[in-house]
PDB file of N, CA and C in Angstrom:
ATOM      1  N   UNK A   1      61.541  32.791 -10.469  1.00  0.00           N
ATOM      2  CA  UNK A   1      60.802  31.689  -9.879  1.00  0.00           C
ATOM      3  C   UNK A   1      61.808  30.631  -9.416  1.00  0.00           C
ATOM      4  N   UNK A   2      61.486  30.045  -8.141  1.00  0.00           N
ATOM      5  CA  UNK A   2      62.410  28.973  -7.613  1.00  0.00           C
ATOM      6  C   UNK A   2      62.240  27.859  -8.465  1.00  0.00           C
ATOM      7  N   UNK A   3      63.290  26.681  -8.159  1.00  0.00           N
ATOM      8  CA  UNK A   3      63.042  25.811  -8.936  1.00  0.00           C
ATOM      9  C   UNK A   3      62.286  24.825  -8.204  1.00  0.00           C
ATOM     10  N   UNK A   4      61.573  24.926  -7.369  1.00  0.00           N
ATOM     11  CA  UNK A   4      60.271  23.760  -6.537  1.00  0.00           C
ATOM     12  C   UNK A   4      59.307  24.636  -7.315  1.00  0.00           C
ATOM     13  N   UNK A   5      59.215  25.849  -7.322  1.00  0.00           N
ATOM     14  CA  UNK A   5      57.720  26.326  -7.820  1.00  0.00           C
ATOM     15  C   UNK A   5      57.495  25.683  -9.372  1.00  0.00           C
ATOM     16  N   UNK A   6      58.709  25.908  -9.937  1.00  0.00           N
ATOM     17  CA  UNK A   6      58.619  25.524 -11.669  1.00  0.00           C
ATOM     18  C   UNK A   6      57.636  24.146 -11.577  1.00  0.00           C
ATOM     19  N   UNK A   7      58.505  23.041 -10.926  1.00  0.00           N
ATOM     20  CA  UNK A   7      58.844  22.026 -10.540  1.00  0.00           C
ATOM     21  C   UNK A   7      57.322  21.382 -10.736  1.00  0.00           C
ATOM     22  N   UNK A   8      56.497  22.712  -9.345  1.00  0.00           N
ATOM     23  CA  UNK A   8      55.137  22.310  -8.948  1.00  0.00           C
ATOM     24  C   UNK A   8      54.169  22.319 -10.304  1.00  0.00           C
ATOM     25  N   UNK A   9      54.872  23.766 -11.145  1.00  0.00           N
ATOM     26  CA  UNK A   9      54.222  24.535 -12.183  1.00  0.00           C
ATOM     27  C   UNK A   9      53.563  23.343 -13.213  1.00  0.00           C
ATOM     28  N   UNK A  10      54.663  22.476 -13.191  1.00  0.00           N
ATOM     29  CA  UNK A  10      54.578  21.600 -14.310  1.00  0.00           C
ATOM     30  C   UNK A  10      53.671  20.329 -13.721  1.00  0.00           C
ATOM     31  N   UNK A  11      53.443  20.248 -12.449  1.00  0.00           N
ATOM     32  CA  UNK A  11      52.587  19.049 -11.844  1.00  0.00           C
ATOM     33  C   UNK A  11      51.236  19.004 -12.969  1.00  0.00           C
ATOM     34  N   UNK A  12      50.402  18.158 -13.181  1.00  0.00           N
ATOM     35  CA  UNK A  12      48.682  18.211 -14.129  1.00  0.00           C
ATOM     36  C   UNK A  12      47.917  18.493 -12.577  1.00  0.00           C
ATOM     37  N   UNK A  13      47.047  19.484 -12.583  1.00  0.00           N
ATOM     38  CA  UNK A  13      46.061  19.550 -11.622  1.00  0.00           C
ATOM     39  C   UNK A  13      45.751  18.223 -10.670  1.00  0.00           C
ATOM     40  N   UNK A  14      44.956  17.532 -11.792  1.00  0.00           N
ATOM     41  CA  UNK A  14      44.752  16.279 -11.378  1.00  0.00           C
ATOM     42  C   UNK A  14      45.626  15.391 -11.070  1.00  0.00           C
ATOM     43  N   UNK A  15      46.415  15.500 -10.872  1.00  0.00           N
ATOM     44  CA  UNK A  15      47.662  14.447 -10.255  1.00  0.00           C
ATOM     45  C   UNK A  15      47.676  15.425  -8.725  1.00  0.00           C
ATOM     46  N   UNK A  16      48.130  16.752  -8.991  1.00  0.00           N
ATOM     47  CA  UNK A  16      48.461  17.365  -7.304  1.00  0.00           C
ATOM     48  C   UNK A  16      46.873  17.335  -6.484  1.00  0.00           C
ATOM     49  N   UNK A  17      46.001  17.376  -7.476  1.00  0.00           N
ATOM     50  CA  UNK A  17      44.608  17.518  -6.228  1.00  0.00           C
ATOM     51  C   UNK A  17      44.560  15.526  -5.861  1.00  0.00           C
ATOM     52  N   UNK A  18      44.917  14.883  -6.486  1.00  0.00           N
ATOM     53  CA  UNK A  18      44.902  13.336  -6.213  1.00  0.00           C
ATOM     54  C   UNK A  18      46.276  13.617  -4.766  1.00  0.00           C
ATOM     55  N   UNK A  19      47.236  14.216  -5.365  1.00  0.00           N
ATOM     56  CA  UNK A  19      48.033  13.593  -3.930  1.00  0.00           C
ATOM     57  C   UNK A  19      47.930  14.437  -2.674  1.00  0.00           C
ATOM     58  N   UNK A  20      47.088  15.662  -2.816  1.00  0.00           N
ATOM     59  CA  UNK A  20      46.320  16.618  -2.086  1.00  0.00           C
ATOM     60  C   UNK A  20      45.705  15.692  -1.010  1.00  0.00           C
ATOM     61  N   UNK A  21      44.661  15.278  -1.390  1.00  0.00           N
ATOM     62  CA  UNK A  21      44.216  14.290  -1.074  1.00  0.00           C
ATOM     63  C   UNK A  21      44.249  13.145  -0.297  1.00  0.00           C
ATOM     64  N   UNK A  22      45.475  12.420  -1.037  1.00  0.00           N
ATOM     65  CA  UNK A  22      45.785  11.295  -0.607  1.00  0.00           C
ATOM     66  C   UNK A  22      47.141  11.938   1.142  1.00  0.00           C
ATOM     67  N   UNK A  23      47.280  12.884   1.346  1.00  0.00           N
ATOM     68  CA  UNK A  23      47.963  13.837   2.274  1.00  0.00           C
ATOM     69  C   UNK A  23      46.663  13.740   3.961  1.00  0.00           C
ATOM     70  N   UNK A  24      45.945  14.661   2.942  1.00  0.00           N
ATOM     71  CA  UNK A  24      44.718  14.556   4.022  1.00  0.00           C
ATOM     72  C   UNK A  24      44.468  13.379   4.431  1.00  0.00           C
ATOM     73  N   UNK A  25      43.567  12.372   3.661  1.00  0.00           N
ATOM     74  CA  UNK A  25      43.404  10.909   3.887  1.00  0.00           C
ATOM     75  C   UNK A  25      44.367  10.252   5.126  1.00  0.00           C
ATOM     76  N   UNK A  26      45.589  10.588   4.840  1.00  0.00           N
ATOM     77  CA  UNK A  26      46.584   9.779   5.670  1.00  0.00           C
ATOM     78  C   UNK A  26      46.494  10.455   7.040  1.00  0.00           C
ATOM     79  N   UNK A  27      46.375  11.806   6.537  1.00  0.00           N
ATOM     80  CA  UNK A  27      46.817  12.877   7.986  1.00  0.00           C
ATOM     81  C   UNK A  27      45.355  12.860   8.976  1.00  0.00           C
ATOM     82  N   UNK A  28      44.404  12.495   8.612  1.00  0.00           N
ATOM     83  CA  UNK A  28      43.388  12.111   8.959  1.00  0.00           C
ATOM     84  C   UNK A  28      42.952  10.929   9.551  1.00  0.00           C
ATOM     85  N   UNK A  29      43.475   9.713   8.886  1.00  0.00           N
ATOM     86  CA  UNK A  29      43.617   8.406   9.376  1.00  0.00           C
ATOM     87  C   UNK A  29      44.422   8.837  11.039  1.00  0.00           C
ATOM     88  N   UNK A  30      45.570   9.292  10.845  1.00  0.00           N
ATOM     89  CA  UNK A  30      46.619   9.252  11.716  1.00  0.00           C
ATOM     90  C   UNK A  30      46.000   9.980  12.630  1.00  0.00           C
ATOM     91  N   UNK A  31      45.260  11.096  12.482  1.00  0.00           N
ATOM     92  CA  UNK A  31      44.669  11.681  13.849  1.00  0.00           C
ATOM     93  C   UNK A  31      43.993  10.776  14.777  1.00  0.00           C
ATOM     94  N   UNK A  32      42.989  10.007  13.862  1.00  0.00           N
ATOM     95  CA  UNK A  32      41.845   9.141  14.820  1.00  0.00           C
ATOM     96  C   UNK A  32      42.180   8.135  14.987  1.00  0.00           C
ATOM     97  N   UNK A  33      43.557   7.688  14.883  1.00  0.00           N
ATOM     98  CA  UNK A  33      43.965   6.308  15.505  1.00  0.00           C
ATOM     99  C   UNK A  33      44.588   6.915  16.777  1.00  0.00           C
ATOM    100  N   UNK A  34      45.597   8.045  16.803  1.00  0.00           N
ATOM    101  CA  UNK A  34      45.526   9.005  17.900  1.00  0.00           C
ATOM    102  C   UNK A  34      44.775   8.833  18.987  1.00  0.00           C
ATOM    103  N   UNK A  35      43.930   9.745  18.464  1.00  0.00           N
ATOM    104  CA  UNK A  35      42.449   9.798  19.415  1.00  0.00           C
ATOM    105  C   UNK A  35      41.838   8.160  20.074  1.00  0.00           C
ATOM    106  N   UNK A  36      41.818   7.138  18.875  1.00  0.00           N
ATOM    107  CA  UNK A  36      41.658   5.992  19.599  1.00  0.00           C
ATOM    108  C   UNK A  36      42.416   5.468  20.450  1.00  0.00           C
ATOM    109  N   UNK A  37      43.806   5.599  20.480  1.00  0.00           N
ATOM    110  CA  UNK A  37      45.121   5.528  21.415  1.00  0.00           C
ATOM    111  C   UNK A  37      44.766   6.275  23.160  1.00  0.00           C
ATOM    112  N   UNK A  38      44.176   7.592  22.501  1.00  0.00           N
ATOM    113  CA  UNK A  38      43.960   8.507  23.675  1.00  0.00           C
ATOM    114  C   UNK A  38      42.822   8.041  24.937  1.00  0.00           C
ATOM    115  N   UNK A  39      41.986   7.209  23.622  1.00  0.00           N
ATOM    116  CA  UNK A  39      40.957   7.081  24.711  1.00  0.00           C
ATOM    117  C   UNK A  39      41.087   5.643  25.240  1.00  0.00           C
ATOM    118  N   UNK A  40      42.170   4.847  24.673  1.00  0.00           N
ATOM    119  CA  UNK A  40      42.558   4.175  25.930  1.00  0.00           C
ATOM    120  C   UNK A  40      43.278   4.134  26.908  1.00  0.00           C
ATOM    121  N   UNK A  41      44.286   5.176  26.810  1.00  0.00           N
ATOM    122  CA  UNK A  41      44.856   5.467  27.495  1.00  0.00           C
ATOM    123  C   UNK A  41      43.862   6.294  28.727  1.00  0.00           C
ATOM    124  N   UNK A  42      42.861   7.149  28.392  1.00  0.00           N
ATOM    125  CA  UNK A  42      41.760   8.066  28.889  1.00  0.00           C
ATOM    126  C   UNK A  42      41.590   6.544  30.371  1.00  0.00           C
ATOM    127  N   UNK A  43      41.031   5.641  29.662  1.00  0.00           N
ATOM    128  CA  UNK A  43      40.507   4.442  30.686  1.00  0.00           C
ATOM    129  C   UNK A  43      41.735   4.150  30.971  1.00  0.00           C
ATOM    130  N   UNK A  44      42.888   3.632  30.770  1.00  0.00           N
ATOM    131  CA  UNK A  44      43.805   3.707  31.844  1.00  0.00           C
ATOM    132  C   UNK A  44      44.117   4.725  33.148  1.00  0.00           C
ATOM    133  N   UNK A  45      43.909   5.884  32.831  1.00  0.00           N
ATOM    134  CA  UNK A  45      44.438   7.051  33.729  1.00  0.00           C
ATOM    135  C   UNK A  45      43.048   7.030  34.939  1.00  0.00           C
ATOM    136  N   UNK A  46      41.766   6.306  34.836  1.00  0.00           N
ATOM    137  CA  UNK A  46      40.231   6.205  35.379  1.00  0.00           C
ATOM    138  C   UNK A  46      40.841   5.190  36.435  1.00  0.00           C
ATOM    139  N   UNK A  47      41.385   4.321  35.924  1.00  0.00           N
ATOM    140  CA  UNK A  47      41.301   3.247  36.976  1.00  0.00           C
ATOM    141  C   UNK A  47      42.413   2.825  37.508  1.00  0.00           C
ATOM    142  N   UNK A  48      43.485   3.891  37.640  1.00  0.00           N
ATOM    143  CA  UNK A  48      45.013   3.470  38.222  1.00  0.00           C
ATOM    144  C   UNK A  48      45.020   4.619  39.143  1.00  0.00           C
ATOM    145  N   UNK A  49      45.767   4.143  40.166  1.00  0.00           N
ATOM    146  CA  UNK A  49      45.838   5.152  41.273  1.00  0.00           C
ATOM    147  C   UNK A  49      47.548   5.566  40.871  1.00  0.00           C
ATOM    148  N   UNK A  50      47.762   6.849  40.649  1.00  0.00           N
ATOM    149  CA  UNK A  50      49.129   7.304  40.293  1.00  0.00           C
ATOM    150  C   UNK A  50      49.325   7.777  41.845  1.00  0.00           C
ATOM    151  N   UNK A  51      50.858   7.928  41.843  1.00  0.00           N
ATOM    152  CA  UNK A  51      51.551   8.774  43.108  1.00  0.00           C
ATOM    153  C   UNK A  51      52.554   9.337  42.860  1.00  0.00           C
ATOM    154  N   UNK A  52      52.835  10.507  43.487  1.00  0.00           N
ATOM    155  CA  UNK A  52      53.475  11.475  42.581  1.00  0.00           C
ATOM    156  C   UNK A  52      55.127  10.744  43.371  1.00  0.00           C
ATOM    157  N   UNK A  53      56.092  11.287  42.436  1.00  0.00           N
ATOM    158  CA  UNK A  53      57.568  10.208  42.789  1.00  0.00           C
ATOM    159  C   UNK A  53      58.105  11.829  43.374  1.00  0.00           C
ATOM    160  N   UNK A  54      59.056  10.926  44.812  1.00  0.00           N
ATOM    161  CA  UNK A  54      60.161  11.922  45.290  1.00  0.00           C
ATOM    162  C   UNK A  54      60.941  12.229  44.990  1.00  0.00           C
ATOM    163  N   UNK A  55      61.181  13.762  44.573  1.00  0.00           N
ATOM    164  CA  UNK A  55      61.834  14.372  43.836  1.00  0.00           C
ATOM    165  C   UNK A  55      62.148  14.492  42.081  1.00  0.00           C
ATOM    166  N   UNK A  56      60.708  14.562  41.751  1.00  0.00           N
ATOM    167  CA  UNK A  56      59.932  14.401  40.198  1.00  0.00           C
ATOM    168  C   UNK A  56      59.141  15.087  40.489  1.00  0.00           C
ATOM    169  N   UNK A  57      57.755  14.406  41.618  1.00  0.00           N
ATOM    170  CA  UNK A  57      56.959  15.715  41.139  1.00  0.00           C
ATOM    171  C   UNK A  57      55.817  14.823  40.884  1.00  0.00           C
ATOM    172  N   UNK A  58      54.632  14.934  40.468  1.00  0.00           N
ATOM    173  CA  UNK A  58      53.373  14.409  39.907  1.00  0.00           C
ATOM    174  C   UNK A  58      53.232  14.344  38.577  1.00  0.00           C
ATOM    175  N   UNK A  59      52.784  13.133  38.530  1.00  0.00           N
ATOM    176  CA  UNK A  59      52.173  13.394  36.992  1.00  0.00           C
ATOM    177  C   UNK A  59      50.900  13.807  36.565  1.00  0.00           C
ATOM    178  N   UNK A  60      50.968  14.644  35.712  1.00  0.00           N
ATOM    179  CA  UNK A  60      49.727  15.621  35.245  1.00  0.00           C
ATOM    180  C   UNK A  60      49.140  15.318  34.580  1.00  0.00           C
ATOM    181  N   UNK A  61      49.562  14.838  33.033  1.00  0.00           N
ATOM    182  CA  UNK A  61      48.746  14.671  31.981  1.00  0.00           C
ATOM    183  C   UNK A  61      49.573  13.043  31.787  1.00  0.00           C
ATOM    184  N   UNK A  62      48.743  12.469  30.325  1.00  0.00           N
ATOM    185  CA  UNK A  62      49.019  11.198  30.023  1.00  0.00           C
ATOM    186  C   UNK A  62      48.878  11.247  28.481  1.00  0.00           C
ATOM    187  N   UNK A  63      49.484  11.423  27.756  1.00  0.00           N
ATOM    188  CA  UNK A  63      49.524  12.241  26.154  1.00  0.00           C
ATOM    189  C   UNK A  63      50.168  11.157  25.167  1.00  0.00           C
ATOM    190  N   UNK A  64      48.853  10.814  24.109  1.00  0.00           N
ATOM    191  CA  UNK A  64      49.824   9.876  23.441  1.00  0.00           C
ATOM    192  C   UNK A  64      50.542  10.427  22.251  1.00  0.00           C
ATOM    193  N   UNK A  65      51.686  10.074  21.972  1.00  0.00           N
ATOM    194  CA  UNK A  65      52.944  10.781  21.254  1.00  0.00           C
ATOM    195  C   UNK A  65      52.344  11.457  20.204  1.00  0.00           C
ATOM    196  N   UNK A  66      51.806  10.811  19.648  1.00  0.00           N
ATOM    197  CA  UNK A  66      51.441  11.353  18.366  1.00  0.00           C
ATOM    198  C   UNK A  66      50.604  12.946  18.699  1.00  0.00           C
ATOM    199  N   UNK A  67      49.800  12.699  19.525  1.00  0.00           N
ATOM    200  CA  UNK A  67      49.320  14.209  20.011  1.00  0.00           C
ATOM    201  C   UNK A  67      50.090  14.665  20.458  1.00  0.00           C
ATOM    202  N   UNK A  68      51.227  14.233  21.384  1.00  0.00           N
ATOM    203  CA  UNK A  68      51.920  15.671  21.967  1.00  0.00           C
ATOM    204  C   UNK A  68      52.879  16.355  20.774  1.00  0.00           C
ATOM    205  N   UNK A  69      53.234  15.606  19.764  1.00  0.00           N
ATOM    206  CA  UNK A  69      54.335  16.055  18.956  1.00  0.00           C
ATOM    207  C   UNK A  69      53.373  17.069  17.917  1.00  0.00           C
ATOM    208  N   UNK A  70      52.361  16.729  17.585  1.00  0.00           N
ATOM    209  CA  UNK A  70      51.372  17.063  16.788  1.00  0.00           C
ATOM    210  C   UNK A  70      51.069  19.009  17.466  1.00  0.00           C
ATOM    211  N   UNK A  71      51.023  19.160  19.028  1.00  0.00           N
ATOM    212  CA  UNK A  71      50.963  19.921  19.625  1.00  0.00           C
ATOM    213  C   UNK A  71      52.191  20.719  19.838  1.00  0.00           C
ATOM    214  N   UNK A  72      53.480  20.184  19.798  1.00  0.00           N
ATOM    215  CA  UNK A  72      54.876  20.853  20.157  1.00  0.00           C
ATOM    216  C   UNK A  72      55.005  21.327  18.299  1.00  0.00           C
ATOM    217  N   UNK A  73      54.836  20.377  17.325  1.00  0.00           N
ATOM    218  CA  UNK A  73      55.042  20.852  16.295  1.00  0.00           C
ATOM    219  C   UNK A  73      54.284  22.700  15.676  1.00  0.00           C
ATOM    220  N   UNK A  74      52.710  22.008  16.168  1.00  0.00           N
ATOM    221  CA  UNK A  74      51.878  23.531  15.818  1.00  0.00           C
ATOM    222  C   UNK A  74      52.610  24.425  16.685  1.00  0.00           C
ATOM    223  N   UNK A  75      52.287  24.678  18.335  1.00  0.00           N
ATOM    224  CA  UNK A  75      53.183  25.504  19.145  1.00  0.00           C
ATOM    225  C   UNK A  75      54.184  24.989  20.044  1.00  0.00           C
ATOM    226  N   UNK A  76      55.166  25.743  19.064  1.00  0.00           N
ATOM    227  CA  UNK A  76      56.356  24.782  19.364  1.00  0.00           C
ATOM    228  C   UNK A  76      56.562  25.346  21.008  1.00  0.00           C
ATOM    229  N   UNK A  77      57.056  24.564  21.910  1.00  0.00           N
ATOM    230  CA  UNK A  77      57.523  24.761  23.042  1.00  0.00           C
ATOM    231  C   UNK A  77      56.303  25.077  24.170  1.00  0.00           C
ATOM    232  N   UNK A  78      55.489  24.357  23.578  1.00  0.00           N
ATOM    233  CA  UNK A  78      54.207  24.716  24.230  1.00  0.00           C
ATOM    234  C   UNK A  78      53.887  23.713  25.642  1.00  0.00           C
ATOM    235  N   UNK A  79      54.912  22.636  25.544  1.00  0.00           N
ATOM    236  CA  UNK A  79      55.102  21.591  26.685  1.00  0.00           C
ATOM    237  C   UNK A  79      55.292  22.356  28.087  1.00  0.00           C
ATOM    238  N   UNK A  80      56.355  23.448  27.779  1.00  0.00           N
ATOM    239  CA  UNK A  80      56.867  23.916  28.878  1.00  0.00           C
ATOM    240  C   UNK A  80      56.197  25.723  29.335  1.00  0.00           C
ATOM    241  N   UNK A  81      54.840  25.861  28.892  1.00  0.00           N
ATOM    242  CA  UNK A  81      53.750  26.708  29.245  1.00  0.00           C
ATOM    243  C   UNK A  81      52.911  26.586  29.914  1.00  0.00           C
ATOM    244  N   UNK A  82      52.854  27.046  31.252  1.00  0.00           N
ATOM    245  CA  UNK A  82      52.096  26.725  31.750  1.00  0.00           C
ATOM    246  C   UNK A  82      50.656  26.905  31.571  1.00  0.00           C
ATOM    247  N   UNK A  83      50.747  28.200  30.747  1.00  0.00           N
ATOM    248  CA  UNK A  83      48.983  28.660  30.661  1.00  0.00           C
ATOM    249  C   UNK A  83      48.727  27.598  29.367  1.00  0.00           C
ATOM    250  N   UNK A  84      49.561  27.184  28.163  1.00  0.00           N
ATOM    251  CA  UNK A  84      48.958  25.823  27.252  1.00  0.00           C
ATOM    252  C   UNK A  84      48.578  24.668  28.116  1.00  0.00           C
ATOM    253  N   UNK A  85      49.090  24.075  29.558  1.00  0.00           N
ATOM    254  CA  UNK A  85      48.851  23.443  30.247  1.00  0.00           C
ATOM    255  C   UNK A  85      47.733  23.321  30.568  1.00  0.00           C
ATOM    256  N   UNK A  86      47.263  24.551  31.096  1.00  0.00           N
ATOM    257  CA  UNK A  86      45.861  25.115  31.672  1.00  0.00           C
ATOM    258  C   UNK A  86      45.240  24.476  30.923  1.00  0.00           C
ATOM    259  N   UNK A  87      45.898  24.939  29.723  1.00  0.00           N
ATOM    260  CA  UNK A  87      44.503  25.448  28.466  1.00  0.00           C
ATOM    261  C   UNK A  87      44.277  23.899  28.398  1.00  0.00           C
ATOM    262  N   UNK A  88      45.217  22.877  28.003  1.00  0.00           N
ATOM    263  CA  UNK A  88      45.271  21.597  27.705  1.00  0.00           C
ATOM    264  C   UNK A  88      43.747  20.759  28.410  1.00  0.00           C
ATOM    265  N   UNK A  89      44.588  21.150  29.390  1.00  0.00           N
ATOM    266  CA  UNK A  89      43.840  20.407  30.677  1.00  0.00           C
ATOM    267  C   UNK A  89      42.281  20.557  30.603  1.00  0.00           C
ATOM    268  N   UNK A  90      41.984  21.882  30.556  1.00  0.00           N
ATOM    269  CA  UNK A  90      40.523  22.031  30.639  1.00  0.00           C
ATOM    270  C   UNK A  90      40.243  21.890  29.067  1.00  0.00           C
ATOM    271  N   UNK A  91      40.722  21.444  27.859  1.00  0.00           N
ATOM    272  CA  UNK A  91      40.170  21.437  26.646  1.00  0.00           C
ATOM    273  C   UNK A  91      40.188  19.627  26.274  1.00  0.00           C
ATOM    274  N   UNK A  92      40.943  19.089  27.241  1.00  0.00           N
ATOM    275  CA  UNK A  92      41.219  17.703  26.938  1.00  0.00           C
ATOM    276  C   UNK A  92      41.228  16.637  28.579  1.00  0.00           C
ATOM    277  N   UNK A  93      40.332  16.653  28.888  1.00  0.00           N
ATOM    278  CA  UNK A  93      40.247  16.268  30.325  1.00  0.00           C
ATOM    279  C   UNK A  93      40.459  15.019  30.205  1.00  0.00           C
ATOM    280  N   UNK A  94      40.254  14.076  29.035  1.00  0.00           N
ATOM    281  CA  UNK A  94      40.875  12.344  29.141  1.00  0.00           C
ATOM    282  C   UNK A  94      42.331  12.288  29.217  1.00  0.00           C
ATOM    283  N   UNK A  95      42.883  13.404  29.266  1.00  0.00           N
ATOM    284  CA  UNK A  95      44.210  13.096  29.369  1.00  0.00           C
ATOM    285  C   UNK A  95      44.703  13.291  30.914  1.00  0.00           C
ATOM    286  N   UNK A  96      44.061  14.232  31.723  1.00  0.00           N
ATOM    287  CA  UNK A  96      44.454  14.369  32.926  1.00  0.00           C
ATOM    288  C   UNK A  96      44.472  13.404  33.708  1.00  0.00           C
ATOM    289  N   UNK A  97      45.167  13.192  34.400  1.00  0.00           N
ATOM    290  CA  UNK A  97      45.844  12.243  35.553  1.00  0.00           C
ATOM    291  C   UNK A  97      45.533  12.430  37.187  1.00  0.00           C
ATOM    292  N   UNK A  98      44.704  12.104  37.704  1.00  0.00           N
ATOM    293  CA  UNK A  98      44.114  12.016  38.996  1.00  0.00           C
ATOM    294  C   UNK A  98      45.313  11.775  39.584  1.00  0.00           C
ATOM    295  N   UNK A  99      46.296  12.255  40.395  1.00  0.00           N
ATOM    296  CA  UNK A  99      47.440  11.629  41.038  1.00  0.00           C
ATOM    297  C   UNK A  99      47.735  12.509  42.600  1.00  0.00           C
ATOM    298  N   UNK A 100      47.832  11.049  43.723  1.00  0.00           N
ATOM    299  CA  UNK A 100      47.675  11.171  45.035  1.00  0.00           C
ATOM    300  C   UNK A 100      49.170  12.107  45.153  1.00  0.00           C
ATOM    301  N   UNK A 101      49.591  11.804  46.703  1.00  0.00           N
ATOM    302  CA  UNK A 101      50.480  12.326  47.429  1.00  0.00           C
ATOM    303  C   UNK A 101      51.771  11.557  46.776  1.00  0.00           C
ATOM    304  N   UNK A 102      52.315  11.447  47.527  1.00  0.00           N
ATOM    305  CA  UNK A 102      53.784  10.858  47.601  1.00  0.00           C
ATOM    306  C   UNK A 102      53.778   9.512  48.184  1.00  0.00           C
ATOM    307  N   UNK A 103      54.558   8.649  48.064  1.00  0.00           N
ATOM    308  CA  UNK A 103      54.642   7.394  48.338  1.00  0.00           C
ATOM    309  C   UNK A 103      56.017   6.410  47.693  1.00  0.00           C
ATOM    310  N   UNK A 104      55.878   7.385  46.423  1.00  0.00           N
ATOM    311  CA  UNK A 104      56.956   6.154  45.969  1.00  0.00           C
ATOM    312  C   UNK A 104      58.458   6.647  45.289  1.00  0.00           C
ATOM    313  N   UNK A 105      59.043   5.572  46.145  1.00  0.00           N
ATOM    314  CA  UNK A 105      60.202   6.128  45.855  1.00  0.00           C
ATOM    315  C   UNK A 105      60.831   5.592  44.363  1.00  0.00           C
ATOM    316  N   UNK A 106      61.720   5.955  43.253  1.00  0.00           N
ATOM    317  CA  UNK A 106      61.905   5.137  42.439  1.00  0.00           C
ATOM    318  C   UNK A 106      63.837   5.443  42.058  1.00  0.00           C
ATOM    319  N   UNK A 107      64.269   3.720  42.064  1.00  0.00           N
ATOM    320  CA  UNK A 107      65.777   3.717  41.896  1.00  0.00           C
ATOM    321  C   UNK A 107      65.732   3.123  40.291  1.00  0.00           C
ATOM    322  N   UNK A 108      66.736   3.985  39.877  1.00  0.00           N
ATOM    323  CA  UNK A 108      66.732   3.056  38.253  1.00  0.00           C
ATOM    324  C   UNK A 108      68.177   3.346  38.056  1.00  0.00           C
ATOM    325  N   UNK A 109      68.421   2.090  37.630  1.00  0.00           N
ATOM    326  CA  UNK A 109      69.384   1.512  36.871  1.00  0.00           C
ATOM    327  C   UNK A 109      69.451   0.822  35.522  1.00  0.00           C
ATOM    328  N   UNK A 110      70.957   0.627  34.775  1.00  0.00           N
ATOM    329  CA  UNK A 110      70.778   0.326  33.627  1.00  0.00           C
ATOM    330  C   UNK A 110      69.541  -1.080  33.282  1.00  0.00           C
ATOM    331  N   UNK A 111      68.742  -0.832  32.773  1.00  0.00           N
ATOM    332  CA  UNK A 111      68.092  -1.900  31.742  1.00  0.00           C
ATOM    333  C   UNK A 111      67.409  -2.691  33.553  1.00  0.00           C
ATOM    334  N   UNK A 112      67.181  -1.932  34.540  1.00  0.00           N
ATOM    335  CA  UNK A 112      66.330  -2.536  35.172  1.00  0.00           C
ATOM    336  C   UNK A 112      65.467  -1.172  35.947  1.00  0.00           C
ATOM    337  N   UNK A 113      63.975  -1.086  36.670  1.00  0.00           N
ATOM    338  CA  UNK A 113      62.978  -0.465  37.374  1.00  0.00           C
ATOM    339  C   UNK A 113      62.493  -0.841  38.239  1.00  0.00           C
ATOM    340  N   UNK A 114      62.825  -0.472  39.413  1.00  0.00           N
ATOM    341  CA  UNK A 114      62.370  -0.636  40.299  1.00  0.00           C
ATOM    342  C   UNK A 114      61.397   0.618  41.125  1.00  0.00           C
ATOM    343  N   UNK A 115      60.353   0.525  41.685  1.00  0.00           N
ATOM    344  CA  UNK A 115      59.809   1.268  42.906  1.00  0.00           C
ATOM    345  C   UNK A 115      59.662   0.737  43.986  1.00  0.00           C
ATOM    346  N   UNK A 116      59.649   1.386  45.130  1.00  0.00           N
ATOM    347  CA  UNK A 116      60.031   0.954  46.414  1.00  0.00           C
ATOM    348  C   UNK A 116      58.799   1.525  47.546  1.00  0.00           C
TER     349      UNK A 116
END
């Protein structure tokens, strides 16, 4: 037997189902503040007109961290799939990004942003 299993062996029930618990609780909290994050961001992405930048590309989705890491962690490398994309997209539509043609150009430099 390893020495984490011993370790666990010796935990009282009731102490590991208390911090069982107190795991979920948190990991739970942390989802739906997430989700509350998401859905303002959801009304941001409704009422801004995006344009896709020259030589970038469009923006697609609008993902707040905690979900995307939450998503790269379960399948890892799943950012750069296109069919998880798909899948994203049509399973999470407040995140998608309505975004026009081209228009803007963007120069960046240290510690300043500009678009043009």
């Amino acid at each position: 037997m390893d020495p984490i299993s011993e370790i666990l062996d010796e935990i009282p029930s009731e102490t590991a189902d208390a911090a069982k618990a107190a795991i979920f609780e948190n990991w739970n909290a942390k989802a739906e503040s997430a989700m509350d994050r998401q859905r303002v961001i959801a009304k941001q992405n409704a009422s801004e007109n995006f344009k896709s930048v020259n030589g970038i590309g469009e923006m697609v989705l609008s993902v707040d961290p905690q979900i995307y890491h939450f998503w790269n962690w379960k399948v890892p490398g799943c950012w750069r799939d296109s069919d998880f994309i798909r899948w994203f997209k049509r399973n999470f539509p407040e995140c998608v990004v309505k975004c026009g043609g081209t228009g803007k150009s963007m120069f960046l430099m240290p510690g300043l942003l500009k678009t043009a």
